[in-house]
Structure formats: C-alpha cells, structure tokens
N, C-alpha and C. Protein backbone atom coordinates (compact mmCIF):
# COMPACT_ATOMS: atom_id res chain seq x y z
N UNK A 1 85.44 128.12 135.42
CA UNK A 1 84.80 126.92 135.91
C UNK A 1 84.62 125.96 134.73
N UNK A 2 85.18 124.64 134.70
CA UNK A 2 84.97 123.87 133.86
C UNK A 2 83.56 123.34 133.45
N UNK A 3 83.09 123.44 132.67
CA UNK A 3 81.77 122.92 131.71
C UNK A 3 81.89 120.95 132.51
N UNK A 4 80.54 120.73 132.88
CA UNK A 4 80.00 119.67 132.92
C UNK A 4 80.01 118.72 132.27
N UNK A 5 79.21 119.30 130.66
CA UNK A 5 79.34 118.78 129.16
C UNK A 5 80.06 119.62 128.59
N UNK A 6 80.97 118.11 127.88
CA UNK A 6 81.73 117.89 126.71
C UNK A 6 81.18 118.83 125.32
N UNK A 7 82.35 119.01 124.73
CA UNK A 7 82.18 120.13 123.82
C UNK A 7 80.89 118.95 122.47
N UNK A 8 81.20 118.25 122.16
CA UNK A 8 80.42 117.13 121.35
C UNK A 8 79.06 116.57 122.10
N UNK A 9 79.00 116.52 122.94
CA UNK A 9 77.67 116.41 123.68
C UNK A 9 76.57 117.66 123.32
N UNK A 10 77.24 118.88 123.70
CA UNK A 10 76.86 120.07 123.54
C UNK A 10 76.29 119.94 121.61
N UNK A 11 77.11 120.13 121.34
CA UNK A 11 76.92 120.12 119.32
C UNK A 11 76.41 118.92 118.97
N UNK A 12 75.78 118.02 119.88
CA UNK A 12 75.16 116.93 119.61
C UNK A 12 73.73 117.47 119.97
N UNK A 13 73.33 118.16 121.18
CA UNK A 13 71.85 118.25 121.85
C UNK A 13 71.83 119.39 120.62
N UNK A 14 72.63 120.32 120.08
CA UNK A 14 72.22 121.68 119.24
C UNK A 14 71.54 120.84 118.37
N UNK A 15 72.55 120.20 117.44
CA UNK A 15 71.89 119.74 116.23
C UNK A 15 70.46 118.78 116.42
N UNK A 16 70.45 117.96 117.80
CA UNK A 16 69.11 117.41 117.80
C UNK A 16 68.18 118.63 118.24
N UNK A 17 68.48 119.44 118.35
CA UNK A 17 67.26 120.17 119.39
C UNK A 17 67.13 120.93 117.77
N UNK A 18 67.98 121.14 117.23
CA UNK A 18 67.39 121.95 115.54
C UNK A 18 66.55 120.99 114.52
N UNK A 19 66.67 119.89 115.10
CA UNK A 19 66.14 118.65 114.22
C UNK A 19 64.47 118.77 114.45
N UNK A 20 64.50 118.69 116.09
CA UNK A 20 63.03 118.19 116.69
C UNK A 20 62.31 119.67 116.81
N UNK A 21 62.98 121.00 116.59
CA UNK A 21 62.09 122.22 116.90
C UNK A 21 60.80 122.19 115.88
N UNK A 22 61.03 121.64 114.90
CA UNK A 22 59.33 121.93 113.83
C UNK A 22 58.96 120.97 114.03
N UNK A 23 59.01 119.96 114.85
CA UNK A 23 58.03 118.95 115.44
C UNK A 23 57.36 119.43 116.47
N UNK A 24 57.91 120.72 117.42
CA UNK A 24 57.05 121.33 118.82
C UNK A 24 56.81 122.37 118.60
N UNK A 25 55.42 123.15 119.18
CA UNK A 25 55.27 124.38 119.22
C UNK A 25 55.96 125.19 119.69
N UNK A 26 57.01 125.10 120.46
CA UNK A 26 57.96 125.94 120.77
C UNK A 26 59.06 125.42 121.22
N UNK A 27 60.19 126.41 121.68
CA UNK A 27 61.48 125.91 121.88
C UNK A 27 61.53 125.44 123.17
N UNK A 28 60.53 125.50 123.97
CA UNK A 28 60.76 124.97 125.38
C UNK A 28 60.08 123.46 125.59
N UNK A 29 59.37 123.21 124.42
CA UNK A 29 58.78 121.99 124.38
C UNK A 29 59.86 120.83 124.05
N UNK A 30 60.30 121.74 123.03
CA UNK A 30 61.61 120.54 121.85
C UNK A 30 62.88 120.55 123.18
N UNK A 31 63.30 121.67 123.57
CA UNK A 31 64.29 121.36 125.11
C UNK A 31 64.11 120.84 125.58
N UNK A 32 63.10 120.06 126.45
CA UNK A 32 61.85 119.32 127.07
C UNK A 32 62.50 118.26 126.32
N UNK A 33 61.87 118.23 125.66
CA UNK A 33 61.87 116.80 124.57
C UNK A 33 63.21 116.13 124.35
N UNK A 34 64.32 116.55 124.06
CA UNK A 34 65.80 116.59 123.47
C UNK A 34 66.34 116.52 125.09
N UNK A 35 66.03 116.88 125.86
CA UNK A 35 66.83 117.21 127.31
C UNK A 35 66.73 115.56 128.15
N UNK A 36 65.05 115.42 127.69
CA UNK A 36 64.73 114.00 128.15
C UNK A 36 65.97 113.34 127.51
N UNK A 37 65.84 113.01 126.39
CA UNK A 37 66.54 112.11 125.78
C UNK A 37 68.12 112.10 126.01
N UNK A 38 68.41 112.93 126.21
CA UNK A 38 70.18 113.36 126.67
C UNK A 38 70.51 113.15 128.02
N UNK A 39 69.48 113.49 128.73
CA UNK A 39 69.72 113.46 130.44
C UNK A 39 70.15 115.20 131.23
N UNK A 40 69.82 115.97 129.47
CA UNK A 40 70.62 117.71 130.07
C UNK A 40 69.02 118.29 130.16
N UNK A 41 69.02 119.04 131.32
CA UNK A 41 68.63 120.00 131.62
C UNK A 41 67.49 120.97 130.78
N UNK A 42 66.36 121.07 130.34
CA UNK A 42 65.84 121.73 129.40
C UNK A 42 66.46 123.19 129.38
N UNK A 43 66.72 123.80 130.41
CA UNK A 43 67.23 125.10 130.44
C UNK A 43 68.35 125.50 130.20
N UNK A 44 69.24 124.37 130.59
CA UNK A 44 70.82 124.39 129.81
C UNK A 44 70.69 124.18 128.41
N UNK A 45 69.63 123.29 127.39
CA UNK A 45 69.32 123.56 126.46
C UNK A 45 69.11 124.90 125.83
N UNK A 46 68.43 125.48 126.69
CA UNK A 46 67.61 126.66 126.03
C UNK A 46 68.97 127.98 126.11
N UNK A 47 69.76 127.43 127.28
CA UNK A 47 71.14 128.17 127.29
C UNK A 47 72.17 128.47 126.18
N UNK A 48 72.33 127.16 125.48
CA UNK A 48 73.33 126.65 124.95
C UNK A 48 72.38 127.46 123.45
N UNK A 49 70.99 126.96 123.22
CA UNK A 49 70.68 127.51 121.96
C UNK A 49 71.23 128.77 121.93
N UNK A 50 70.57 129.83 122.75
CA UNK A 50 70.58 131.11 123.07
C UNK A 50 72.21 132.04 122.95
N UNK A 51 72.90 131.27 123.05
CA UNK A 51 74.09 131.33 123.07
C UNK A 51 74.96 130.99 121.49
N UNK A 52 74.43 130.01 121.04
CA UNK A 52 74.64 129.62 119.42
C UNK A 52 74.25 130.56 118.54
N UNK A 53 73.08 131.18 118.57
CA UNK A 53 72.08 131.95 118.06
C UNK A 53 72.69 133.39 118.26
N UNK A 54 73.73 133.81 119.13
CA UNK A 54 74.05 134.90 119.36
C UNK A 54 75.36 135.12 118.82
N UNK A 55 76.43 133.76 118.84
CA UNK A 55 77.70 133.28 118.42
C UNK A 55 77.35 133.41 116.51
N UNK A 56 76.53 133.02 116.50
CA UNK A 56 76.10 132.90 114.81
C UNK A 56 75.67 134.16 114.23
N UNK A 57 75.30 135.01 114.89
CA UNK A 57 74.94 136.02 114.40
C UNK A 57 73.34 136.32 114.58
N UNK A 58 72.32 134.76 114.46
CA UNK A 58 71.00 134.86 114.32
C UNK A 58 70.57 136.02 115.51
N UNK A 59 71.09 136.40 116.37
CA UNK A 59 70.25 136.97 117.77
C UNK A 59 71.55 138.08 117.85
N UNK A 60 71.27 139.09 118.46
CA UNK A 60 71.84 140.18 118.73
C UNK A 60 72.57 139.56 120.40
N UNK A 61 73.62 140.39 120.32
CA UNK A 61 74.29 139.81 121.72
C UNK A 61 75.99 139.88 121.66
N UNK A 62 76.43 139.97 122.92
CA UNK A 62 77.94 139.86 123.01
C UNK A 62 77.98 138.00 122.46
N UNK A 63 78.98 138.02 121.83
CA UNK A 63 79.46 137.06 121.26
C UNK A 63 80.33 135.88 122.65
N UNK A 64 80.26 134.93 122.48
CA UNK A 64 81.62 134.39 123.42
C UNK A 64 83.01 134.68 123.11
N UNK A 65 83.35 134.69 122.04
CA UNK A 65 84.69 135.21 121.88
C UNK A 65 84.92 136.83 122.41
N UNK A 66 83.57 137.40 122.34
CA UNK A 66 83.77 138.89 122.70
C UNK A 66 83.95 139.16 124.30
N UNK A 67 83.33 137.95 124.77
CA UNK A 67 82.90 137.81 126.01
C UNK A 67 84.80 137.53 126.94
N UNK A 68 85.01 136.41 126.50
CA UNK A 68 86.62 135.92 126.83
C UNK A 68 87.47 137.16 126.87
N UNK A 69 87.51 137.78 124.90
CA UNK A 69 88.24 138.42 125.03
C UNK A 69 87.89 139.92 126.12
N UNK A 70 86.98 140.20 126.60
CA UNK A 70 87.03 140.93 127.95
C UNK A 70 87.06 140.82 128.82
N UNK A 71 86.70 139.45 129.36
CA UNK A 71 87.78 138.79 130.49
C UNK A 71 88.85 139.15 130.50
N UNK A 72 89.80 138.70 129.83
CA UNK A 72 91.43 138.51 129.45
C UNK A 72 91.93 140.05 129.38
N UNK A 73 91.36 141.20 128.95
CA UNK A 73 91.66 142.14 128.90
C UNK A 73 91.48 142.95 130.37
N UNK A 74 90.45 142.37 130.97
CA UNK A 74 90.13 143.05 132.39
C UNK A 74 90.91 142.64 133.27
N UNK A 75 91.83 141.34 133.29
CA UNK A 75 92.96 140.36 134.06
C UNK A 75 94.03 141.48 133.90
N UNK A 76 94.45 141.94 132.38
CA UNK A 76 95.40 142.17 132.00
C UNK A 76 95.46 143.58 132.78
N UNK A 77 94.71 144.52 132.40
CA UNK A 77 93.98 145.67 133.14
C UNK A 77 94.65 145.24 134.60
N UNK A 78 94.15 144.74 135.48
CA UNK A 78 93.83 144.91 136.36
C UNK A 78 95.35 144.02 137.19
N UNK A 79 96.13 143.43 136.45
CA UNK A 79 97.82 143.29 136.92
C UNK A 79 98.66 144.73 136.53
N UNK A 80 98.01 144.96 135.30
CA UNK A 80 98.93 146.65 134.99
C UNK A 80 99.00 147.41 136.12
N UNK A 81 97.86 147.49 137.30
CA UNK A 81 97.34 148.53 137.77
C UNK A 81 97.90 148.43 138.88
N UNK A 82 98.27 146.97 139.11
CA UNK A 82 99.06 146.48 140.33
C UNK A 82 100.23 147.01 139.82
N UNK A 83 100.77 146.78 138.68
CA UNK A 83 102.62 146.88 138.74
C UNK A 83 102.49 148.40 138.37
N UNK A 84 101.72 149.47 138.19
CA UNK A 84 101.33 150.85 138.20
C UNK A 84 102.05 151.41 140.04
N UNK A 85 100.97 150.57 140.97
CA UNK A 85 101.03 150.96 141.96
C UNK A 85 101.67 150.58 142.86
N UNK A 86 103.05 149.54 142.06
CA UNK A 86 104.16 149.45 142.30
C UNK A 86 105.43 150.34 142.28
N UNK A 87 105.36 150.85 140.66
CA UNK A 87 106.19 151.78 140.26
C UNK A 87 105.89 153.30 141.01
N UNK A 88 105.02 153.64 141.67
CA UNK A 88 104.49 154.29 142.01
C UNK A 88 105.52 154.72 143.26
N UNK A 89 104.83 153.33 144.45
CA UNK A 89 105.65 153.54 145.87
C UNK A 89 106.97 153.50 145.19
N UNK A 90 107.53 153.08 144.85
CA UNK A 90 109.07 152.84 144.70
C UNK A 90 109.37 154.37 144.04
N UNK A 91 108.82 154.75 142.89
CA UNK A 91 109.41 156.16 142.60
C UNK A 91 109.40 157.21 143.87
N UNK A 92 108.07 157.01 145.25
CA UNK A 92 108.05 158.10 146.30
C UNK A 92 109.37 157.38 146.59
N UNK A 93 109.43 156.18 147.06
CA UNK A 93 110.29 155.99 147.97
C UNK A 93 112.02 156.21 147.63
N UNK A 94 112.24 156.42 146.28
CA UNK A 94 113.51 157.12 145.43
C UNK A 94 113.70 158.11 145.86
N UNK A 95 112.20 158.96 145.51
CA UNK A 95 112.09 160.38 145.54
C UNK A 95 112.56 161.00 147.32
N UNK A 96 112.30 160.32 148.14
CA UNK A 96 112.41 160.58 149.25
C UNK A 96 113.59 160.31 149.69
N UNK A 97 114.85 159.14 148.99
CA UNK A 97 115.77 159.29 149.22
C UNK A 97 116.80 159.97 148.55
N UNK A 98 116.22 160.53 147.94
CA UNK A 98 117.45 161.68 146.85
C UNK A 98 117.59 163.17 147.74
N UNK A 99 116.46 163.01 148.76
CA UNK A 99 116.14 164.20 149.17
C UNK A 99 116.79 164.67 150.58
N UNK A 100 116.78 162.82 150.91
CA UNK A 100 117.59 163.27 152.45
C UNK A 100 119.18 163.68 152.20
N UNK A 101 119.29 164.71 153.58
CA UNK A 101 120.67 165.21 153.24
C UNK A 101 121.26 164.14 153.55
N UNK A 102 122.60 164.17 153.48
CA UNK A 102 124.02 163.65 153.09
C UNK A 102 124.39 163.95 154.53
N UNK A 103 125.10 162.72 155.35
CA UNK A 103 125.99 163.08 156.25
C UNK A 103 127.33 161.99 156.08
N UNK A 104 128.01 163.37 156.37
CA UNK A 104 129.87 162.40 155.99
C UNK A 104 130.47 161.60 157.36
C-alpha cells in the first residue's frame, strides 16, 4: 500500500519533532505540537518516531529492512510451494503413465 506522505515530508516532521521534544514534557505533546503544524496526524508521528528509533538501533525491534526482507522471502516461499505442488501432480501423473500396460 502506498504511503500517503512523501519520503521528505516524513524526514521533515522527524527532524522537527527531534527539534521541539525538549520543549514538551513528553513525546505525545511535541507530536501534538509538530502534527499541528504539518497537518499529520499526532499518532502517525508517534509511528514514524517509533519506527526511526528501531531502524537506528535506539529501541529494540524488527528493523524495516528486516521487515521487507521477510515479506519477499515469504512471496518467494510461498510460489516455490506452488511450483513444488506442481512438480508433484505431474511426477504422479508420469508415474501413472509408465505404468499402464502397452497395447499394440
């Protein structure tokens, strides 16, 4: 599903929302605050931090790249399994004709 906001919009509200956090008692205030001013969402704020913070290392968490790359691997997975249970019928269905007798 395509993103709403632009990749620079996004790295625009980060860096303001890192600007204005030691101006608020907390991070839901400065989201608040920064969200007004952008027109985004305080919670897509608090998304996007949460998500930086985990990409960076600061916060424990699957990474986004870790995240994709198991997507892409579960796609991949999961066409193998189809052309698996392809090779499959077709080997019975070999197997079953090697077997019938022969008439001349």
């Amino acid at each position: 599903m395509p993103s709403k906001y632009d990749p620079e919009l996004r790295q625009r509200a980060l860096r303001m929302l890192a600007e204005a956090r030691p101006e608020h008692e907390s991070l839901t205030a400065a989201c608040r605050h920064v969200g007004g001013l952008l027109g985004v969402s305080p919670e897509t704020l608090r998304v996007w931090q949460r998500r930086y913070d985990i990409d960076t290392g600061v916060k424990l968490g699957v990474t986004s790249d870790m995240t994709e790359e198991n997507r892409r691997l579960r796609r991949e997975n999961a066409e193998l399994k189809k052309a698996n249970e392809v090779l499959k019928a077709a080997s019975v269905f070999f197997a079953k004709e090697l077997d019938r007798p022969r008439t001349k």
